[in-house]
PDB file of N, CA and C in Angstrom:
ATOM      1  N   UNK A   1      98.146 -37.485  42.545  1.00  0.00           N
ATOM      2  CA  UNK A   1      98.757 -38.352  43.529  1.00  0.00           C
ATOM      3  C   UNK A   1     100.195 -37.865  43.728  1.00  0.00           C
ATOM      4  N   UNK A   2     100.529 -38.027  45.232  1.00  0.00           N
ATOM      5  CA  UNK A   2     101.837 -37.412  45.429  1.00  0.00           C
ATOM      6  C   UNK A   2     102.952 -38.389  45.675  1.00  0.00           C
ATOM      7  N   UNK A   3     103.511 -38.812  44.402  1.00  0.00           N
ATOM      8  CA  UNK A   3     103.954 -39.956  44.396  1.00  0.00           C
ATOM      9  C   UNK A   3     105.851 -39.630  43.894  1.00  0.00           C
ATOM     10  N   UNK A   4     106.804 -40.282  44.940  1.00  0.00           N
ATOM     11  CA  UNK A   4     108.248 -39.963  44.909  1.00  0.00           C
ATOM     12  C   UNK A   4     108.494 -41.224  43.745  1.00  0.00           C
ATOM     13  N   UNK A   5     108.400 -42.077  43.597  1.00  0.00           N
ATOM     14  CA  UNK A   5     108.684 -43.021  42.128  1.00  0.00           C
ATOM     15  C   UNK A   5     107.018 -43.848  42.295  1.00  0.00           C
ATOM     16  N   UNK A   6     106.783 -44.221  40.983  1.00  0.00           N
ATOM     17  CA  UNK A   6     105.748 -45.088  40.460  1.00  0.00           C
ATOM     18  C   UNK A   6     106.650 -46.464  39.820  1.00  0.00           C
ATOM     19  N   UNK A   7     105.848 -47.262  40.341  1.00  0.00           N
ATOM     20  CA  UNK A   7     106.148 -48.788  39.624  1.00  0.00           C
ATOM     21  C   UNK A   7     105.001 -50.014  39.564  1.00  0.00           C
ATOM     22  N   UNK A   8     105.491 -50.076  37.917  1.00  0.00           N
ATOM     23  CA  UNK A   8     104.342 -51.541  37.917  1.00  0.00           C
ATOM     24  C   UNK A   8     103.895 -52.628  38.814  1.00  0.00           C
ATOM     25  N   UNK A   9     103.038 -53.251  38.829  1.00  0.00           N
ATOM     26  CA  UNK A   9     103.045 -54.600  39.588  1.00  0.00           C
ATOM     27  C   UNK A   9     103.318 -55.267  38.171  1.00  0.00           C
ATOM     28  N   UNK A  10     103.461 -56.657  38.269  1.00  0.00           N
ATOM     29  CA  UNK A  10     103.482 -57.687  36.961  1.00  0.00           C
ATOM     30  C   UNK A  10     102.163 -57.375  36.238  1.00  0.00           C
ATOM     31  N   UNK A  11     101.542 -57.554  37.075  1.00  0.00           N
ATOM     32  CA  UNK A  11      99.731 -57.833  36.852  1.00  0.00           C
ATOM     33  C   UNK A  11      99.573 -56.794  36.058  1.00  0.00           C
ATOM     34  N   UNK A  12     100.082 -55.342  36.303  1.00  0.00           N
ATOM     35  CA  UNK A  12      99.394 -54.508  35.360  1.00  0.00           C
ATOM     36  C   UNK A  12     100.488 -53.895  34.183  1.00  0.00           C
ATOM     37  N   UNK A  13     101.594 -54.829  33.905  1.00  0.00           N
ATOM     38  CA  UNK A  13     102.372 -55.268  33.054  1.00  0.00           C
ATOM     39  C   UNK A  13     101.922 -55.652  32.111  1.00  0.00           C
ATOM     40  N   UNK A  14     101.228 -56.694  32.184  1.00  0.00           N
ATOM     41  CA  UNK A  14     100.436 -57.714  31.453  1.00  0.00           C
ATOM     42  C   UNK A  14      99.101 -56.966  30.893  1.00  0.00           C
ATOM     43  N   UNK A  15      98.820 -56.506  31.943  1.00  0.00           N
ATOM     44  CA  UNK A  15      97.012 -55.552  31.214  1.00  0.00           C
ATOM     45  C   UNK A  15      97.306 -54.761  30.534  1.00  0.00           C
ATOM     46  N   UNK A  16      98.555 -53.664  30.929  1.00  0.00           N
ATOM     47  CA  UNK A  16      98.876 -52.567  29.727  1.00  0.00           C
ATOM     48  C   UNK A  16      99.621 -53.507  28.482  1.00  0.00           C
ATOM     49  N   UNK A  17     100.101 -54.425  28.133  1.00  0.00           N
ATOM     50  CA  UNK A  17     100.382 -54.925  27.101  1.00  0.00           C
ATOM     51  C   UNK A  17      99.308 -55.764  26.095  1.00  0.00           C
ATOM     52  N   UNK A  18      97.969 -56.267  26.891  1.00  0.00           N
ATOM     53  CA  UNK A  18      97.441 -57.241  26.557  1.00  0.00           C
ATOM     54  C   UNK A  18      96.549 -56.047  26.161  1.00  0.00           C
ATOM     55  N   UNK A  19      96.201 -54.827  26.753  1.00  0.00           N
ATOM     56  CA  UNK A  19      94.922 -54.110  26.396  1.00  0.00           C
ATOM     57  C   UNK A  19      95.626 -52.859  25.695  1.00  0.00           C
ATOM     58  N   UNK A  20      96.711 -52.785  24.875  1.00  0.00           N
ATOM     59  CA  UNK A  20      97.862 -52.033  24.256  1.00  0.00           C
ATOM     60  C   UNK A  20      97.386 -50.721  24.661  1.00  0.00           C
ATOM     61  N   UNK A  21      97.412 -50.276  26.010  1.00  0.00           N
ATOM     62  CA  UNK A  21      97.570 -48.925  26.332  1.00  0.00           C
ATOM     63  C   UNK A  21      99.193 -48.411  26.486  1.00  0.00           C
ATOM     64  N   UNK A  22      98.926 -47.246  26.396  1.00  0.00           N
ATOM     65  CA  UNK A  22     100.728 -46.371  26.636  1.00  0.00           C
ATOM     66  C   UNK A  22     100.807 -46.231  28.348  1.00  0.00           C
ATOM     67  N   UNK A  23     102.219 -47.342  28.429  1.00  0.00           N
ATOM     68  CA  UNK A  23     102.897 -46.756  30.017  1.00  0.00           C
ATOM     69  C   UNK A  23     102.639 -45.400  30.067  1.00  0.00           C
ATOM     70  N   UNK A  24     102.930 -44.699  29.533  1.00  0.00           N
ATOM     71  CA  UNK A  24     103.281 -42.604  29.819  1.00  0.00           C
ATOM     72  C   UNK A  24     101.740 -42.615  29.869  1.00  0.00           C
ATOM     73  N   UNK A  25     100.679 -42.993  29.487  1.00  0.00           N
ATOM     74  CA  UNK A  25      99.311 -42.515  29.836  1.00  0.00           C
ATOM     75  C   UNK A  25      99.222 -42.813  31.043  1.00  0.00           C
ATOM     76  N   UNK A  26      99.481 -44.001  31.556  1.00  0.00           N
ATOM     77  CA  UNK A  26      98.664 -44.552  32.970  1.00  0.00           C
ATOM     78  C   UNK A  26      99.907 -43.620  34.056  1.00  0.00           C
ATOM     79  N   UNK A  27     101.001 -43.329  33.867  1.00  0.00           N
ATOM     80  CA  UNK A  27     101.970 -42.399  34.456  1.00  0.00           C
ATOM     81  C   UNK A  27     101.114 -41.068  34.868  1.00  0.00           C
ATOM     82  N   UNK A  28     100.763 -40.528  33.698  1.00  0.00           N
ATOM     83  CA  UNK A  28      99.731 -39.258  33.689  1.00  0.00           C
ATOM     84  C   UNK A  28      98.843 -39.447  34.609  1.00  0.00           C
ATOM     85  N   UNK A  29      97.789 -40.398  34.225  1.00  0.00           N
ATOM     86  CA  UNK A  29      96.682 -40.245  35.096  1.00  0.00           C
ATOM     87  C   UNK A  29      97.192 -40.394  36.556  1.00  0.00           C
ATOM     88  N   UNK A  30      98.184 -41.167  37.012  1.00  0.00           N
ATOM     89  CA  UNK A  30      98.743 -41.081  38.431  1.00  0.00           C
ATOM     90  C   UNK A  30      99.309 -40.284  38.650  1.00  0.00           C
ATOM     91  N   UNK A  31      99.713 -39.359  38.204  1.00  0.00           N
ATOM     92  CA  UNK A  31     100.226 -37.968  38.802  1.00  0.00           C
ATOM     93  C   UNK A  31      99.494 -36.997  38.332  1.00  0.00           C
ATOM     94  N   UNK A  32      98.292 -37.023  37.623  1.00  0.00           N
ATOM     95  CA  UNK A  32      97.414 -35.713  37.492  1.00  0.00           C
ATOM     96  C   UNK A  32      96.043 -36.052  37.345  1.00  0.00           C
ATOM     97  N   UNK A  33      95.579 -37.311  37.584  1.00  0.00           N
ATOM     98  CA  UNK A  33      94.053 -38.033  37.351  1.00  0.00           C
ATOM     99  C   UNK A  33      93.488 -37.308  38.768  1.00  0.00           C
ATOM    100  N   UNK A  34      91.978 -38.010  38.524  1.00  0.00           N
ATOM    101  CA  UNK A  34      91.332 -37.618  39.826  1.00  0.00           C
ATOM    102  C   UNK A  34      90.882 -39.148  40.550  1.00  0.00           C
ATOM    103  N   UNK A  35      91.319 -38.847  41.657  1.00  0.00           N
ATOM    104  CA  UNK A  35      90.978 -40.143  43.005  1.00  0.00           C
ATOM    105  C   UNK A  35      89.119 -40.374  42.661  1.00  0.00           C
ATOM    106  N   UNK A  36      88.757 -41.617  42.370  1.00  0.00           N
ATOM    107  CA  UNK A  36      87.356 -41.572  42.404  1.00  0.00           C
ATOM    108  C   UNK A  36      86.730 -42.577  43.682  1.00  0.00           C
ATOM    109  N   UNK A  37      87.987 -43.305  43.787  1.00  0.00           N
ATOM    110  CA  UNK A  37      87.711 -43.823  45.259  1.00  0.00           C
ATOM    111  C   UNK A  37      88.486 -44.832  45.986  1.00  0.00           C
ATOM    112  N   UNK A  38      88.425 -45.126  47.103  1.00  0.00           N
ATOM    113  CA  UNK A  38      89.812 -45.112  47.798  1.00  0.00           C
ATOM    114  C   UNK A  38      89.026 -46.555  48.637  1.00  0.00           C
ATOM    115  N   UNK A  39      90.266 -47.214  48.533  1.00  0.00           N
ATOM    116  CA  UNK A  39      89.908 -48.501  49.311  1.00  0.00           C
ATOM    117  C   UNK A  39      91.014 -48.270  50.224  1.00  0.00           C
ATOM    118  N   UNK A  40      91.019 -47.624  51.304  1.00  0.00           N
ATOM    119  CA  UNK A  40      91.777 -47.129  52.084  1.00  0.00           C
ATOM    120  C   UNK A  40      92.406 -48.826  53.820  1.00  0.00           C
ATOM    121  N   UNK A  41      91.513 -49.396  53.255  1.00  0.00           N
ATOM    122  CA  UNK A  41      91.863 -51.323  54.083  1.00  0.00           C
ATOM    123  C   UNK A  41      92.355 -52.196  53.001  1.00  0.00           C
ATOM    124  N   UNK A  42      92.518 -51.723  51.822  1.00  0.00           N
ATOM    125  CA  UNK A  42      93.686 -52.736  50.991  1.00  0.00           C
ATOM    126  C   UNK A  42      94.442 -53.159  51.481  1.00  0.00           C
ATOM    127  N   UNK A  43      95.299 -54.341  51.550  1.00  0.00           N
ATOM    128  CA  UNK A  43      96.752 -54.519  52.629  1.00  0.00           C
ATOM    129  C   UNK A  43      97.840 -55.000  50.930  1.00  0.00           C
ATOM    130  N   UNK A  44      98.691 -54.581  50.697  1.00  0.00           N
ATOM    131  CA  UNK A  44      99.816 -54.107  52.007  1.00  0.00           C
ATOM    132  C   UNK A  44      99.438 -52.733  52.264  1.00  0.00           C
ATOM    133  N   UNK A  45      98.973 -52.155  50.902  1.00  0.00           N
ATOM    134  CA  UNK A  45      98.961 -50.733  51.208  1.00  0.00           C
ATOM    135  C   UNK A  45      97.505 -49.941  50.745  1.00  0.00           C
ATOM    136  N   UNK A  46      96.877 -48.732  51.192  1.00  0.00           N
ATOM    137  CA  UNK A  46      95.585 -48.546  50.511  1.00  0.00           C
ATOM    138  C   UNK A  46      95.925 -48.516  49.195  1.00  0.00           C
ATOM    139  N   UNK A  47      94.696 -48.495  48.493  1.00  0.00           N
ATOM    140  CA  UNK A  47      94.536 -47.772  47.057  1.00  0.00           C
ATOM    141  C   UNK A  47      93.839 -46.892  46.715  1.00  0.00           C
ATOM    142  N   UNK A  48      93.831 -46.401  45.426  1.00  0.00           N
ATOM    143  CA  UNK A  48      93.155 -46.132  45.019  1.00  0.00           C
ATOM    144  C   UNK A  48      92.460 -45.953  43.672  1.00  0.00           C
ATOM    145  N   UNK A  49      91.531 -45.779  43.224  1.00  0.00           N
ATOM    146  CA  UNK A  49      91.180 -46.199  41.566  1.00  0.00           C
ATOM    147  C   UNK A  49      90.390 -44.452  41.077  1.00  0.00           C
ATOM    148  N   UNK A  50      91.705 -44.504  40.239  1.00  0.00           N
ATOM    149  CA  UNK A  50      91.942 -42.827  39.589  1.00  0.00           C
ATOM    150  C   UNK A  50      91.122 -43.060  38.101  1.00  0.00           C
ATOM    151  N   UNK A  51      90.689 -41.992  37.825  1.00  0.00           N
ATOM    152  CA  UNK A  51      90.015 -41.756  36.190  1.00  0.00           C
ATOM    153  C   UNK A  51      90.935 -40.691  35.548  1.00  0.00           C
ATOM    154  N   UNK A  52      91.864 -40.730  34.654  1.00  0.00           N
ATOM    155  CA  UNK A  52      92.209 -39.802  33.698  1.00  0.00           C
ATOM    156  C   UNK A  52      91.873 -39.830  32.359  1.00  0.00           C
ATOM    157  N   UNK A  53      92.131 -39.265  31.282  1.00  0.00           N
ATOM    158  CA  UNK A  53      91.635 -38.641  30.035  1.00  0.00           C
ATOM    159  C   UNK A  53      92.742 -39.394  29.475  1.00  0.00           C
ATOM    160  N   UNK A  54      92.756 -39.962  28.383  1.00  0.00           N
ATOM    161  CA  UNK A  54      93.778 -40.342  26.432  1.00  0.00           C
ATOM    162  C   UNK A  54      92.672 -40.224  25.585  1.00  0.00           C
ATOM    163  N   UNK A  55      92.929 -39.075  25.111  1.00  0.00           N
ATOM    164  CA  UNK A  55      92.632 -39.087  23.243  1.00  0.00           C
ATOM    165  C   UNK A  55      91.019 -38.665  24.007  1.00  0.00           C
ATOM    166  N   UNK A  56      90.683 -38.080  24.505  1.00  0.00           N
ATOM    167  CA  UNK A  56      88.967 -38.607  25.119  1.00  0.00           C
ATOM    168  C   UNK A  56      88.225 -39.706  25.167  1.00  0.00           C
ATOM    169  N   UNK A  57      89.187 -40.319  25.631  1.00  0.00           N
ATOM    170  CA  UNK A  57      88.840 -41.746  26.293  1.00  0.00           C
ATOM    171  C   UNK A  57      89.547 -42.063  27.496  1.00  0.00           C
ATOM    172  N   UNK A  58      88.522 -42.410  28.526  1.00  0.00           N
ATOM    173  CA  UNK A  58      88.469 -42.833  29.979  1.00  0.00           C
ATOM    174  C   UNK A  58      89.219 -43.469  29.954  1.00  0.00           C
ATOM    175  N   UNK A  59      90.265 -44.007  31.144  1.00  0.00           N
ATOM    176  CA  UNK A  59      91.238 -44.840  31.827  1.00  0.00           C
ATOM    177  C   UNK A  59      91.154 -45.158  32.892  1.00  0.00           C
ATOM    178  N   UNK A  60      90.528 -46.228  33.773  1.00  0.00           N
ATOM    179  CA  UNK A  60      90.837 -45.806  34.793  1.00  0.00           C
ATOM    180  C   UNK A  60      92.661 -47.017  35.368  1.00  0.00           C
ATOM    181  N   UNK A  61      93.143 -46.360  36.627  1.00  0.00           N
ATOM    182  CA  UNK A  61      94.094 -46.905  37.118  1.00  0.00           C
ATOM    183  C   UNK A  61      94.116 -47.070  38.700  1.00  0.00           C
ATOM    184  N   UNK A  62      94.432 -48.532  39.117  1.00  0.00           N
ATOM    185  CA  UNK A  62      94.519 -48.771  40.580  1.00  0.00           C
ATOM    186  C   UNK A  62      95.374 -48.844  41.056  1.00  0.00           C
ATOM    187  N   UNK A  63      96.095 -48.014  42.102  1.00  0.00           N
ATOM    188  CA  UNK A  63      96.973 -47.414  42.679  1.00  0.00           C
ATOM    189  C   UNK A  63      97.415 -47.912  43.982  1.00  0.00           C
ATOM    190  N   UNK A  64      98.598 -48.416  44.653  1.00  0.00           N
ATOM    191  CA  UNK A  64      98.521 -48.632  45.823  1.00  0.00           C
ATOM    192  C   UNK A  64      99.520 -47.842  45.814  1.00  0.00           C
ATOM    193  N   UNK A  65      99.908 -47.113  47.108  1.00  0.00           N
ATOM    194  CA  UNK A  65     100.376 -46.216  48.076  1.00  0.00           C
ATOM    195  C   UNK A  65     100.896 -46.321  49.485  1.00  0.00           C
ATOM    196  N   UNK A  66     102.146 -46.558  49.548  1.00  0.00           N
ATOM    197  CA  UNK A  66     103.203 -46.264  50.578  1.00  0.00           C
ATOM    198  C   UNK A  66     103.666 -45.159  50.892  1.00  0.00           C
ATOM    199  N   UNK A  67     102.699 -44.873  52.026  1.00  0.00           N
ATOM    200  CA  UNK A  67     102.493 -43.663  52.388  1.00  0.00           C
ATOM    201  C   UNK A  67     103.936 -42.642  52.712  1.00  0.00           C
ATOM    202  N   UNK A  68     104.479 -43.588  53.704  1.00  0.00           N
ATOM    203  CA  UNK A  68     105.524 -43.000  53.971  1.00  0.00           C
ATOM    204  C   UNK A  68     106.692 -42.802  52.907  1.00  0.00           C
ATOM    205  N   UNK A  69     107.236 -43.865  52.058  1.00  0.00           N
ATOM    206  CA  UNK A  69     107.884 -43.663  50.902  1.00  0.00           C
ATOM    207  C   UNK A  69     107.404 -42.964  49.980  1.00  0.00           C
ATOM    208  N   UNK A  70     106.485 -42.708  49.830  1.00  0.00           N
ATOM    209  CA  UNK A  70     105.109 -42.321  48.380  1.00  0.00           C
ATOM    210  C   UNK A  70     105.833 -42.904  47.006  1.00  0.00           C
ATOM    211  N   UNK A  71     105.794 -44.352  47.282  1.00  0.00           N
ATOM    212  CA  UNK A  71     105.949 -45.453  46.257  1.00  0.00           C
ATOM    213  C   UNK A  71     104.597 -45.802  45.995  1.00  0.00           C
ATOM    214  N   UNK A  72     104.176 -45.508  45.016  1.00  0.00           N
ATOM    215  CA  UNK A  72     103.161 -45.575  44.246  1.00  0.00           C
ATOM    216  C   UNK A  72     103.540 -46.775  43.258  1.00  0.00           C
ATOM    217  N   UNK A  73     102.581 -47.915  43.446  1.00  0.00           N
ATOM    218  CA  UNK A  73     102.523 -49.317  42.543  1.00  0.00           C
ATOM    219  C   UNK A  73     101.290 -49.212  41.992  1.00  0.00           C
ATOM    220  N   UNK A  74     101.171 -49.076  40.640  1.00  0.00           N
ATOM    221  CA  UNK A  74     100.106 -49.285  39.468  1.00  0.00           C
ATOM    222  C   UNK A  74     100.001 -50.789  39.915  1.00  0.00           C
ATOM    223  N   UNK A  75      98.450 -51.015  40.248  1.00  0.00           N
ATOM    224  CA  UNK A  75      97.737 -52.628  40.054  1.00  0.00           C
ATOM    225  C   UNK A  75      98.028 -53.130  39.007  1.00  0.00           C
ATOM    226  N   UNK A  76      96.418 -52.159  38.583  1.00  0.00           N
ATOM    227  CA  UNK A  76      95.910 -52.664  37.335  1.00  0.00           C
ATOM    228  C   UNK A  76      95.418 -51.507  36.558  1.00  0.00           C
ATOM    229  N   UNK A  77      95.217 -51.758  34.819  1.00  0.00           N
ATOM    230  CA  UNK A  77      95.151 -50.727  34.609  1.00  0.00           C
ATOM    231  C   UNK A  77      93.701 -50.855  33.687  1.00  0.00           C
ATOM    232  N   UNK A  78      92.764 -50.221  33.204  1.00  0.00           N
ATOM    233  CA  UNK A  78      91.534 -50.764  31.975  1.00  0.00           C
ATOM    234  C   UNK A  78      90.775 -49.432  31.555  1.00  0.00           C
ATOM    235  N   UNK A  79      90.423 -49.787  30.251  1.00  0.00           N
ATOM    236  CA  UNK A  79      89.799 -49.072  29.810  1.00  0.00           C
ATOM    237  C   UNK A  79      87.820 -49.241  30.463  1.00  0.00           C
ATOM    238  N   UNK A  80      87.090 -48.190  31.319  1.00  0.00           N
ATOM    239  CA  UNK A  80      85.978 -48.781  31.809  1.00  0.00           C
ATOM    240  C   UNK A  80      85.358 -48.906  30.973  1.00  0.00           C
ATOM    241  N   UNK A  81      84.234 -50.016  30.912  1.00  0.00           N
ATOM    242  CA  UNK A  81      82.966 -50.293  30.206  1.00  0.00           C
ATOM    243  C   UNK A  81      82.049 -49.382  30.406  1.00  0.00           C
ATOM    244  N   UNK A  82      81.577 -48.705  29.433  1.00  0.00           N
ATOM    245  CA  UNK A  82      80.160 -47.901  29.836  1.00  0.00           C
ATOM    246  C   UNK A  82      78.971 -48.246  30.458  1.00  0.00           C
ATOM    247  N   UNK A  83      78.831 -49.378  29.950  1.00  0.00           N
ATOM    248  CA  UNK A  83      77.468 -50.108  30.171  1.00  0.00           C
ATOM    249  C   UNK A  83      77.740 -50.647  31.572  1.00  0.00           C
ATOM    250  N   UNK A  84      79.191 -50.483  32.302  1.00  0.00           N
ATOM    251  CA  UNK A  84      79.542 -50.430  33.793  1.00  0.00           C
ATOM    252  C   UNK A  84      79.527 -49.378  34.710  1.00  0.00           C
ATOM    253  N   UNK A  85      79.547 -48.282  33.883  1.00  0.00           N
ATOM    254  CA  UNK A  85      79.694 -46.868  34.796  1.00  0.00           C
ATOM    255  C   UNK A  85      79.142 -45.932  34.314  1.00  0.00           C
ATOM    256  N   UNK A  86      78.720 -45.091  34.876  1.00  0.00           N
ATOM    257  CA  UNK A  86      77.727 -43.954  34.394  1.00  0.00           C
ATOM    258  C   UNK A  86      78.314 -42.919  34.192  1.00  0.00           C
ATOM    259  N   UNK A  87      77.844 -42.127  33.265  1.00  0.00           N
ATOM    260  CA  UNK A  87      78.110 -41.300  32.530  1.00  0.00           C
ATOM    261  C   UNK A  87      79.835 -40.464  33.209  1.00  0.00           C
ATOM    262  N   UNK A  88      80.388 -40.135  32.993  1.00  0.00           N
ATOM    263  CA  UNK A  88      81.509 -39.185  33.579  1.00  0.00           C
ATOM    264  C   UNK A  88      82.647 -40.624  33.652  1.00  0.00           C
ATOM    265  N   UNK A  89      81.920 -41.887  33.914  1.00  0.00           N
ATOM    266  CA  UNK A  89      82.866 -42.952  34.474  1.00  0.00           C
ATOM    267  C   UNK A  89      83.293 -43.177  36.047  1.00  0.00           C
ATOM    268  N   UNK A  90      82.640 -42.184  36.356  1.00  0.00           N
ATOM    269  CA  UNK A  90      83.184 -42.026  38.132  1.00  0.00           C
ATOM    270  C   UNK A  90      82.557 -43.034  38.979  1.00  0.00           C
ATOM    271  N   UNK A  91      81.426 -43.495  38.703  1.00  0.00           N
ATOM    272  CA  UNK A  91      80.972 -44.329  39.898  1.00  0.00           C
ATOM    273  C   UNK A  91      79.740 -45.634  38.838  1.00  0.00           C
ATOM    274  N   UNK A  92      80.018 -46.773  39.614  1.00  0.00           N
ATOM    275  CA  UNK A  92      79.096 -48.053  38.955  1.00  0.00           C
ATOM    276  C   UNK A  92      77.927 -47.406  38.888  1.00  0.00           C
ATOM    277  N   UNK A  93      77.544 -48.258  37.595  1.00  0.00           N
ATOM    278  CA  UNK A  93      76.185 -48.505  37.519  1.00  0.00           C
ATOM    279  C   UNK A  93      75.520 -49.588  38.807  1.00  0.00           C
ATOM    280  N   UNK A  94      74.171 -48.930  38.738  1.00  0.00           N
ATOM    281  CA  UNK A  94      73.698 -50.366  40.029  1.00  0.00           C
ATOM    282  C   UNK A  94      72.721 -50.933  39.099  1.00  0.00           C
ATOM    283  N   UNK A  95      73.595 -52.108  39.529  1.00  0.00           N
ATOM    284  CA  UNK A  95      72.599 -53.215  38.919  1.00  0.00           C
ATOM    285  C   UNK A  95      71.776 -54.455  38.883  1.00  0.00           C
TER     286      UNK A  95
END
């Protein structure tokens, strides 16, 4: 993601503290994760929900994007459930 500053929302303040992940991880995955899919009619701004790597374990992070500033606001942040996503983590299980 091509992002000129990154900043929390509250919301994912609270998730990285409550689900004790490292700020500098979810940083990473937003500037070097991969886009797995893009809710591009989010308002205020699109998003998107990135998968990066800690320790070999999945992360994913939801991203909104001001395009023109490339102010990048972390949502939310979670570790995915397996038994939610299939193998790689990239896309739901259907269920």
């Amino acid at each position: 993601m091509d992002c000129k500053e990154i900043r929390f929302s509250s919301h994912a303040i609270r998730r990285v503290f409550e689900r004790g992940i490292v700020g500098g991880d979810v940083v990473r995955v937003v500037l070097v994760g991969e886009v797995i899919a893009e809710y591009l009619e989010d308002k205020p701004y699109p998003s998107f929900l990135m998968l990066g790597w800690v320790d070999n374990e999945p992360l994913h992070v939801v991203v909104a994007v001001e395009s023109e500033s490339r102010l990048c606001i972390v949502v939310t942040v979670y570790s995915p459930d397996p038994d939610l996503w299939e193998d790689g983590f990239r896309k739901r299980r259907e269920l």
